[in-house]
Protein backbone atom coordinates (compact mmCIF):
# COMPACT_ATOMS: atom_id res chain seq x y z
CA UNK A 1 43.42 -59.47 -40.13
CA UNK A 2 41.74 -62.52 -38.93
CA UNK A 3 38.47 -64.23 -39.58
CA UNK A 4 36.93 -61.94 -36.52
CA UNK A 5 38.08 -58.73 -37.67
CA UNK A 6 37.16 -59.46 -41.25
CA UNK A 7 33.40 -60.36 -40.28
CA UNK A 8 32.74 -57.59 -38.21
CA UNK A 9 33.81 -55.26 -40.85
CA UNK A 10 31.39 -57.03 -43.38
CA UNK A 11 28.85 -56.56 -40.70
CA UNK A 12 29.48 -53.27 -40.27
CA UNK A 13 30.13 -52.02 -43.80
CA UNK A 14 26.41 -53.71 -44.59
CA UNK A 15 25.02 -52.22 -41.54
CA UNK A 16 26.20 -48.55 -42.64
CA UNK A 17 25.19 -49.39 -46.27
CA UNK A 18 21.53 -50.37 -45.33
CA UNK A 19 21.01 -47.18 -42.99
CA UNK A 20 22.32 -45.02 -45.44
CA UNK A 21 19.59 -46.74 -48.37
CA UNK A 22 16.82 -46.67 -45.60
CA UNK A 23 17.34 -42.71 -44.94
CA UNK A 24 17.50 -42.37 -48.63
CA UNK A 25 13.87 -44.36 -49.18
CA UNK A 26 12.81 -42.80 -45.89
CA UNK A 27 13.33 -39.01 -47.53
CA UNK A 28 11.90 -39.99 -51.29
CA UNK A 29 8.94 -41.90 -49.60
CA UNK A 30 7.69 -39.21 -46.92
CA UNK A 31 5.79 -36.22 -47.96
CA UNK A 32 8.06 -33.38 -48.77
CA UNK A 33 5.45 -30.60 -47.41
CA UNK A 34 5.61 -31.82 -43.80
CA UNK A 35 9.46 -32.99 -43.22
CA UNK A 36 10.04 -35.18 -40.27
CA UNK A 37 13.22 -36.21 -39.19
CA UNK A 38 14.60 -39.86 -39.45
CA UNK A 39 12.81 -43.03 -37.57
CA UNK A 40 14.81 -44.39 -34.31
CA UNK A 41 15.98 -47.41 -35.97
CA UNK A 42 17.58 -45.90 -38.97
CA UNK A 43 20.19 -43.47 -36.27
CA UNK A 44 20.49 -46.45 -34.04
CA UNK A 45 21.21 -48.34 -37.28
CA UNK A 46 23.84 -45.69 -37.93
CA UNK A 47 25.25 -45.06 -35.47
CA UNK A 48 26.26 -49.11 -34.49
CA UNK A 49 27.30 -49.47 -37.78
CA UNK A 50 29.55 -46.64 -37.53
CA UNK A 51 30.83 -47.48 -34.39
CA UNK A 52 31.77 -51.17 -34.99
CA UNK A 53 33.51 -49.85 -37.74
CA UNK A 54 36.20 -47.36 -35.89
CA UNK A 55 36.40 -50.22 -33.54
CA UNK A 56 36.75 -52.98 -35.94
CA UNK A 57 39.75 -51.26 -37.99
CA UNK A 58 41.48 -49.80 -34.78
CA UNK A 59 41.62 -53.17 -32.73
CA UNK A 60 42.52 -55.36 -36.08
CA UNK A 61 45.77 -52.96 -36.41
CA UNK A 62 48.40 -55.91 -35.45
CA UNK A 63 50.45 -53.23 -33.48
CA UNK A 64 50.34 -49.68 -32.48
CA UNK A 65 53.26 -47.77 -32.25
CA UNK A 66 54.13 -44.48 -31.36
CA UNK A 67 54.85 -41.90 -33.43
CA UNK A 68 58.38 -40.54 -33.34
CA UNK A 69 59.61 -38.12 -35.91
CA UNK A 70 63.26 -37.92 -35.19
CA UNK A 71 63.62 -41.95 -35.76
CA UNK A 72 61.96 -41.56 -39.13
CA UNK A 73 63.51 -38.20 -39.88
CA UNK A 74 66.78 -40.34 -39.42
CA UNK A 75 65.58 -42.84 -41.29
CA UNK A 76 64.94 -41.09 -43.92
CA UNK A 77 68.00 -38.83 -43.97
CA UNK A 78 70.00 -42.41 -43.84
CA UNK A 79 68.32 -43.84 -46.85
CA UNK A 80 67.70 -40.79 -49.02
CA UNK A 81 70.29 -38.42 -47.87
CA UNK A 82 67.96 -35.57 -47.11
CA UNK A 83 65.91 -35.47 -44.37
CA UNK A 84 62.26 -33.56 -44.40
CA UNK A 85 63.65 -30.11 -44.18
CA UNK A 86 66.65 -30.71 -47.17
CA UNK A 87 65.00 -28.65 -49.15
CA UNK A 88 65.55 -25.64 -47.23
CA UNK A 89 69.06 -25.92 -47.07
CA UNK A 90 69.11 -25.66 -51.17
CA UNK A 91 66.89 -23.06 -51.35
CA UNK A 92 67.51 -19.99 -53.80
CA UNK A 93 68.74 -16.80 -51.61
CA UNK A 94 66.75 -13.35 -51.93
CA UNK A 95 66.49 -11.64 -55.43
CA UNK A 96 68.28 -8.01 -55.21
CA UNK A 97 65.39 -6.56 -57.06
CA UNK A 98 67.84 -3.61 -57.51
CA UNK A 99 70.49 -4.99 -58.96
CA UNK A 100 68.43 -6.87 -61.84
CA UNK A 101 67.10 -3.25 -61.96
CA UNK A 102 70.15 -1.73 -63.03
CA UNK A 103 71.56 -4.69 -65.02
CA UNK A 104 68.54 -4.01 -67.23
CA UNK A 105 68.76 -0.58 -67.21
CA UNK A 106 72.68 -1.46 -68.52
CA UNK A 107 71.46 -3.53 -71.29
CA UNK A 108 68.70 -0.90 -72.19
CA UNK A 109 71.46 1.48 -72.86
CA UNK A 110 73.77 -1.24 -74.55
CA UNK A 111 71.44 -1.98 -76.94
CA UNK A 112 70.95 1.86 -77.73
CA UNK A 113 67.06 1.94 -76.77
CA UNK A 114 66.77 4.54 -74.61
């Protein structure tokens, strides 16, 4: 990031820091029997402050790329061996409730506890 980028997100980060103090004294200071809704120069305040920001970090990004999930799905099955979906390949089968069923009722009667 260069000397640009880094000022206008100092700018912005104070601008969004001051709003959000101002709406806070604006709130504690006014009467709480008759609320009112924030001045015009605290949303203006606001919303610059937030908007410099999204702009700021999105254009200081040194370069965009798409987004291709096959290239770092290969990637990654390259490197690691297993790719996102690995896990599903070593995944336990189905459980035959049944047969446990009957295995237990086996050792019920093995052990002479019926």
């Amino acid at each position: 990031m260069g000397l640009l980028s880094n000022t206008l997100l100092l700018l912005s980060t104070l601008l969004l820091t001051h709003s959000c103090y101002s709406a806070h004294e604006h709130t504690t200071t006014t009467s709480r029997l008759t609320p009112t809704s924030l001045p015009l120069d605290i949303l203006l305040e606001t919303i610059i402050g937030a908007s410099l920001l999204c702009a700021t970090i999105v254009l200081s990004n040194n370069q965009l790329r798409p987004i291709a999930h096959r290239v770092w799905a290969g990637k990654l099955e390259r490197e690691v061996g297993a790719g996102p979906w690995g896990q599903l390949d070593e995944r336990v089968g189905f459980l035959n409730i049944r047969t446990k069923r009957a295995d237990f009722a086996e050792f019920v009667k093995a052990e002479g506890r019926s």
